[in-house]
Protein backbone atom coordinates (compact mmCIF):
# COMPACT_ATOMS: atom_id res chain seq x y z
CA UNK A 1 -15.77 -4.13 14.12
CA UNK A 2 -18.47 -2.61 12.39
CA UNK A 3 -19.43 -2.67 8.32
CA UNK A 4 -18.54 1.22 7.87
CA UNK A 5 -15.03 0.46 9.60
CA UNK A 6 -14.53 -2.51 7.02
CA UNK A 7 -15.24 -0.59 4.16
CA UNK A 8 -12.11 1.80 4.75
CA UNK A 9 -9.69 -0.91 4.45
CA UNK A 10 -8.68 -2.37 0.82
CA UNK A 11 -6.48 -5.00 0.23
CA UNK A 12 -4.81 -4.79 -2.65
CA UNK A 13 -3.61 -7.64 -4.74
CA UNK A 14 -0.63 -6.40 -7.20
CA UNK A 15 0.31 -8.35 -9.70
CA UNK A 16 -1.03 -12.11 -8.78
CA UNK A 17 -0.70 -15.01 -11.12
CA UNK A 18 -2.76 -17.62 -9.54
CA UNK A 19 -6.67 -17.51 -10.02
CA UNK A 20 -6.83 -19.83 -6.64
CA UNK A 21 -5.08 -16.79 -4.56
CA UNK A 22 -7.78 -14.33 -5.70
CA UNK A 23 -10.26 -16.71 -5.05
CA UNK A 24 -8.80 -17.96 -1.78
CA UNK A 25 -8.09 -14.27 -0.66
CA UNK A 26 -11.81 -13.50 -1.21
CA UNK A 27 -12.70 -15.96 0.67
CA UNK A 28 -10.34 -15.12 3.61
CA UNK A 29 -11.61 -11.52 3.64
CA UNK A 30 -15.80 -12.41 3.54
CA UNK A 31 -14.84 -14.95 6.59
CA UNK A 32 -13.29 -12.38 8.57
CA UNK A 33 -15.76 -9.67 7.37
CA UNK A 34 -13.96 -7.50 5.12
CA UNK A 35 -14.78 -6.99 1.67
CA UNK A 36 -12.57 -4.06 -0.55
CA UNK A 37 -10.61 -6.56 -2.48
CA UNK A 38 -8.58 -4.66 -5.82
CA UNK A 39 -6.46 -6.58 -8.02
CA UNK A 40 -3.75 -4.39 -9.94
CA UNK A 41 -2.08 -5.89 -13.02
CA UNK A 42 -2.85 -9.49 -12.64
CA UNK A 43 -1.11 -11.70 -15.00
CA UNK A 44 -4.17 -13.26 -15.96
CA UNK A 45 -6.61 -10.38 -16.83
CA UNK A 46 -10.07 -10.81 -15.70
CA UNK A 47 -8.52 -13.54 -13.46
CA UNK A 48 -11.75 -13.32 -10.64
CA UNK A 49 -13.98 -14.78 -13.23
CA UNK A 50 -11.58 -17.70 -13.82
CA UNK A 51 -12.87 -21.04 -13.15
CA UNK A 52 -10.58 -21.95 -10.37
CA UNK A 53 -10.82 -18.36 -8.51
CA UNK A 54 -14.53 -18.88 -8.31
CA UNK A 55 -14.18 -22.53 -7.03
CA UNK A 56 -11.77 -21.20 -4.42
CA UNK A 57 -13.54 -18.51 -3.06
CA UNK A 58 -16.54 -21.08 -2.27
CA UNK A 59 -19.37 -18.77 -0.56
CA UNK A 60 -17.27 -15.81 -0.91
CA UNK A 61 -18.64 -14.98 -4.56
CA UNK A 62 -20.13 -11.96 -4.15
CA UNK A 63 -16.38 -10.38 -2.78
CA UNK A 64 -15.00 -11.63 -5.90
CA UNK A 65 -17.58 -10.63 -7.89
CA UNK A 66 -17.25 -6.96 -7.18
CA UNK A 67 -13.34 -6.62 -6.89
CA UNK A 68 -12.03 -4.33 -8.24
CA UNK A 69 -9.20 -4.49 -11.36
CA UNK A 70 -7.23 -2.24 -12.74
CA UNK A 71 -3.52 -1.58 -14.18
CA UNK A 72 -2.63 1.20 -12.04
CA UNK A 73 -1.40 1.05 -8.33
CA UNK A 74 -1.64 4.64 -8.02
CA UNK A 75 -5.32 4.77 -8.07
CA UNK A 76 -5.40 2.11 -5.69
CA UNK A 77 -3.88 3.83 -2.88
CA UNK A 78 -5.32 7.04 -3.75
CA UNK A 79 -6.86 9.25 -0.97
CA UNK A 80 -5.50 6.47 1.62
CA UNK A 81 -3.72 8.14 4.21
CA UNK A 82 -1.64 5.01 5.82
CA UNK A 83 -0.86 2.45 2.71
CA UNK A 84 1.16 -0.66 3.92
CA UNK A 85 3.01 -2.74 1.69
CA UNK A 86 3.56 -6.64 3.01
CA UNK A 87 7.37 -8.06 2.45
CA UNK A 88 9.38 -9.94 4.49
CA UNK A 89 12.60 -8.88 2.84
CA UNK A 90 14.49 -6.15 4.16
CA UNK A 91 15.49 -2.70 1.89
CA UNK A 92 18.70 -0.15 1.50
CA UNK A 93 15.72 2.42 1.21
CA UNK A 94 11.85 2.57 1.02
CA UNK A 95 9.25 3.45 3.65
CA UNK A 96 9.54 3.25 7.43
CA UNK A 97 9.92 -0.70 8.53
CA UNK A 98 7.07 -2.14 11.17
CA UNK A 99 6.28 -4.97 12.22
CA UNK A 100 2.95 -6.28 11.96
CA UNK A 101 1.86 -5.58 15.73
CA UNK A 102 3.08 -2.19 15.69
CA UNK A 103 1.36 -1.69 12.08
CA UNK A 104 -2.14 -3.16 13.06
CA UNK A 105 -2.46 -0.33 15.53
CA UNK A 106 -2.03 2.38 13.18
CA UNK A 107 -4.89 0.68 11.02
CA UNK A 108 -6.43 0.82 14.15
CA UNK A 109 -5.87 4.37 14.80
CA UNK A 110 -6.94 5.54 10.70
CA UNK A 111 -9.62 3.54 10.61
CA UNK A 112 -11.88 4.58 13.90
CA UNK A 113 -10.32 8.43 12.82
CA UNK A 114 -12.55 7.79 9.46
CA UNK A 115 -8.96 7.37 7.64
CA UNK A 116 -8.60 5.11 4.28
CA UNK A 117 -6.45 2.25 4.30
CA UNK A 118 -4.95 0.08 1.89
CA UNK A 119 -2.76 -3.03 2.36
CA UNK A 120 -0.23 -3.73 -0.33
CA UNK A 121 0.61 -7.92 -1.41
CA UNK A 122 3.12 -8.41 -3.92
CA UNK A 123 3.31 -10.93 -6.64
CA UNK A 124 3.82 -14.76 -5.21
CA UNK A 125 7.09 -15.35 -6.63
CA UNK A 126 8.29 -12.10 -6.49
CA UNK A 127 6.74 -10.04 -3.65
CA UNK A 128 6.69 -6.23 -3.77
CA UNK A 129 9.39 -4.53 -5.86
CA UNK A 130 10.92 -1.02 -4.79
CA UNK A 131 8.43 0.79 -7.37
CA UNK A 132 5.29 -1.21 -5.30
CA UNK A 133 7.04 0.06 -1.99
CA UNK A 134 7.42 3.74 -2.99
CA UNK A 135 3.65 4.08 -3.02
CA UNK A 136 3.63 2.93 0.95
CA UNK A 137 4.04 4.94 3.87
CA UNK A 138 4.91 1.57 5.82
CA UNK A 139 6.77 -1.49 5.09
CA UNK A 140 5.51 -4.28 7.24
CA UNK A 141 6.44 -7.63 7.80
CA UNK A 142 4.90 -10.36 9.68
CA UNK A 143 6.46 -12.07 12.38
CA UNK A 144 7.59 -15.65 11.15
CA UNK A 145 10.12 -18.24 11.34
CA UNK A 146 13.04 -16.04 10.20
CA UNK A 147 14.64 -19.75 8.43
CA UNK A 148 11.56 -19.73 6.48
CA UNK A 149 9.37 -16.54 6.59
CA UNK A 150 7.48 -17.13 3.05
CA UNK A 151 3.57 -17.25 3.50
CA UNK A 152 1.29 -18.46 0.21
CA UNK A 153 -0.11 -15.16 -0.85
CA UNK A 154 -3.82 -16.07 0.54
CA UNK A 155 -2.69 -17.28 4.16
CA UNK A 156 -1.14 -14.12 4.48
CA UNK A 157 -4.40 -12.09 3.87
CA UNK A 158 -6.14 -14.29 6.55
CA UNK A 159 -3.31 -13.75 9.35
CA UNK A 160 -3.85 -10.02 8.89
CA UNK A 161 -7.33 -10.01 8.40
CA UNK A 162 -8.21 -11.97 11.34
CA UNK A 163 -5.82 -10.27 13.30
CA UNK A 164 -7.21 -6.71 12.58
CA UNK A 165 -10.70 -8.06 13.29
CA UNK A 166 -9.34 -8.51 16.49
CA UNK A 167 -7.98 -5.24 16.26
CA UNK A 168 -11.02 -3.23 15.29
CA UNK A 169 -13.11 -4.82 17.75
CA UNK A 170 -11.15 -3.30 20.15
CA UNK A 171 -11.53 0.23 21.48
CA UNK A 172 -8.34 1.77 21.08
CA UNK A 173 -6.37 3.76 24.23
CA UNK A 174 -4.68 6.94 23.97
CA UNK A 175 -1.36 4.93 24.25
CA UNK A 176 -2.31 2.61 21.65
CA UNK A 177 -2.42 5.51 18.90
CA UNK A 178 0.56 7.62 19.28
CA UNK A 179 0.32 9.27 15.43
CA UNK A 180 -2.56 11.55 14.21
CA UNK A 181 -2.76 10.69 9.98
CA UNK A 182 -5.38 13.13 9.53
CA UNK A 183 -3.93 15.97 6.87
CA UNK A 184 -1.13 13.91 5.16
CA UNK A 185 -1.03 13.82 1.62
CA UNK A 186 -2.09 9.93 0.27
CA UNK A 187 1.05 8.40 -1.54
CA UNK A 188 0.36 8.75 -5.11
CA UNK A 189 0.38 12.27 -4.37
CA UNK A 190 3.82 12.52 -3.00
CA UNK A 191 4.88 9.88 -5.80
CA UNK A 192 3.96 12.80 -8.57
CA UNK A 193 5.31 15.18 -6.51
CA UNK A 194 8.68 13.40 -6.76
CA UNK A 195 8.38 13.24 -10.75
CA UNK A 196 7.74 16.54 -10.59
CA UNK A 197 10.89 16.98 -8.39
CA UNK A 198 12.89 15.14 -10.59
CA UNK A 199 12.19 16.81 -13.35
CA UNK A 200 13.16 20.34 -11.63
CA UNK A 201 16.13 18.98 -10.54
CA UNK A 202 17.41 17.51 -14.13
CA UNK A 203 16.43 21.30 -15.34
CA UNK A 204 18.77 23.12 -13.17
CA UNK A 205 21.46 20.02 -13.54
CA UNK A 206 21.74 18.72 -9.99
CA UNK A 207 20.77 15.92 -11.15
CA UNK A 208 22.47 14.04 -14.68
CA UNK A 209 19.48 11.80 -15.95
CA UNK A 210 22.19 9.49 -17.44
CA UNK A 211 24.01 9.18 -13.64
CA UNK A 212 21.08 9.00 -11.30
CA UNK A 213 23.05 7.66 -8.67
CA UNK A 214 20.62 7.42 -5.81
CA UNK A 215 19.20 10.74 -5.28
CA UNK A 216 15.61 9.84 -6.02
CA UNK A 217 15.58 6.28 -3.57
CA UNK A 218 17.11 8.93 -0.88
CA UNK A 219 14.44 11.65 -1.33
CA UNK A 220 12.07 9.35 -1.49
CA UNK A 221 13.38 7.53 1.76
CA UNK A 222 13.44 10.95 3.44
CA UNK A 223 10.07 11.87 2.33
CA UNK A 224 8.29 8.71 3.48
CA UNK A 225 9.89 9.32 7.15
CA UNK A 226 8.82 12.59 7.20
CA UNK A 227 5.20 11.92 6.40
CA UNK A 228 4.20 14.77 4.02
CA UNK A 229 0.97 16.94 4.53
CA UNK A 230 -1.30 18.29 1.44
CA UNK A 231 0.36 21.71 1.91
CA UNK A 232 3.96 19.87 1.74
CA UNK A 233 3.36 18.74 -1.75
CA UNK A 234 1.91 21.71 -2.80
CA UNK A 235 4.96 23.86 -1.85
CA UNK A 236 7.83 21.21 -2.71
CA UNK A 237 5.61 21.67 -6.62
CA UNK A 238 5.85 24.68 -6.87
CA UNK A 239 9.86 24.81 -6.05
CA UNK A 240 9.23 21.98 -8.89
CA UNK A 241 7.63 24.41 -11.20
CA UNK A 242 10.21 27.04 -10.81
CA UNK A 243 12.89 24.91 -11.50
CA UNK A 244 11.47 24.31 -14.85
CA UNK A 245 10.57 27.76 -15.48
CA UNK A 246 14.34 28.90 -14.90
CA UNK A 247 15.26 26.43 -17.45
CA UNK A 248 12.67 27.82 -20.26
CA UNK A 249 13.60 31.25 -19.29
């Protein structure tokens, strides 16, 4: 694994309440070489330059010290073109399901095409919600005692950073990478494509705002199997657009 490879992977804290995690996570990645470390939301704001963050992260200051915070997950993932979000529980609908062997090839794959990456872990108590997951192309789980499958927050960023060291050192084969990411759209994109959708779709009345149902978890579902490219979201807008121009009309 080389430095240019690590910087296309971030690892994305979202919503953490315990200053030793971020600390402890920082640490984790700067051991295994990795450094892209975003915190979204934390319950603590400005939680990296708490006192017990910086005692946890022991030599691994300077990660901590340029993390990244912000309150918006979208801008996280943006422009990454394989986003994985970490859960062990299972879901009626969301992204495709992988386990973590299968997943840490596709990093693999993106990262020696020149793809971005970003690795989704949810808050400790809580883990990732179904909003969190419909900004991943992947859900991934790791493999675990299935009586007990619940890592702490931080020893779950070592198991897959050290893992996809040992990944990325590793030439890839031709049977190893079996999808090409290049030209899909990142998942912010096709999450304000879906507002977009839903508000077309409320304007011609297929769908009653007060009666969702589950329309939008199935379109999403669908769309996050399908893997949409650029051009996708640009035409599934514009059927958006018209929708909404019917209705002024």
């Amino acid at each position: 694994m080389n430095a240019n490879q690590a910087q296309l992977l971030r690892w994305v804290l979202v919503q953490t309440s315990h200053p030793g995690n971020v600390g402890s996570a920082a640490r984790a990645l700067k051991t295994m070489g990795f450094g892209d470390l975003r915190l979204v939301d934390p319950k603590i704001p400005g939680v990296a330059h708490q006192a017990e963050a910086i005692a946890l992260a022991s030599g691994a200051g300077d990660v901590l010290g340029a993390c990244q915070e912000s309150l918006s997950l979208e801008s996280s993932v943006q422009e990454c073109s394989l986003v994985l979000g970490l859960t062990s529980r299972d879901r009626e609908f969301g992204p495709p399901a992988l386990d973590w062997n299968a997943a840490r090839l596709l990093v693999g794959a993106a990262i020696q095409g020149g793809q971005k990456v970003a690795l989704l872990f949810g808050p400790e108590r809580t883990g990732l919600d179904n909003q969190h997951l419909s900004l991943c192309t992947h859900r991934v789980w790791l493999d675990a005692n299935p009586l007990y499958p619940s890592l702490n927050l931080a020893q779950a960023v070592m198991v897959c950073a050290y893992t996809l060291r040992e990944t990325l050192g590793n030439k890839l084969t031709e049977s190893d990478i079996s999808v090409d990411l290049k030209g899909y759209a990142d998942p912010a994109a096709v999450a304000a494509m879906l507002d977009h959708l839903k508000e077309g779709l409320e304007s011609i009345g297929y769908l009653d705002p007060a009666n969702p149902k589950k329309l939008m978890p199935r379109l999403q579902a669908l769309f996050a199997r399908s893997r949409l490219h650029k051009e996708e979201i640009d035409l599934l807008r514009g059927i958006a657009k018209q929708m909404l121009l019917k209705k002024s009309a």
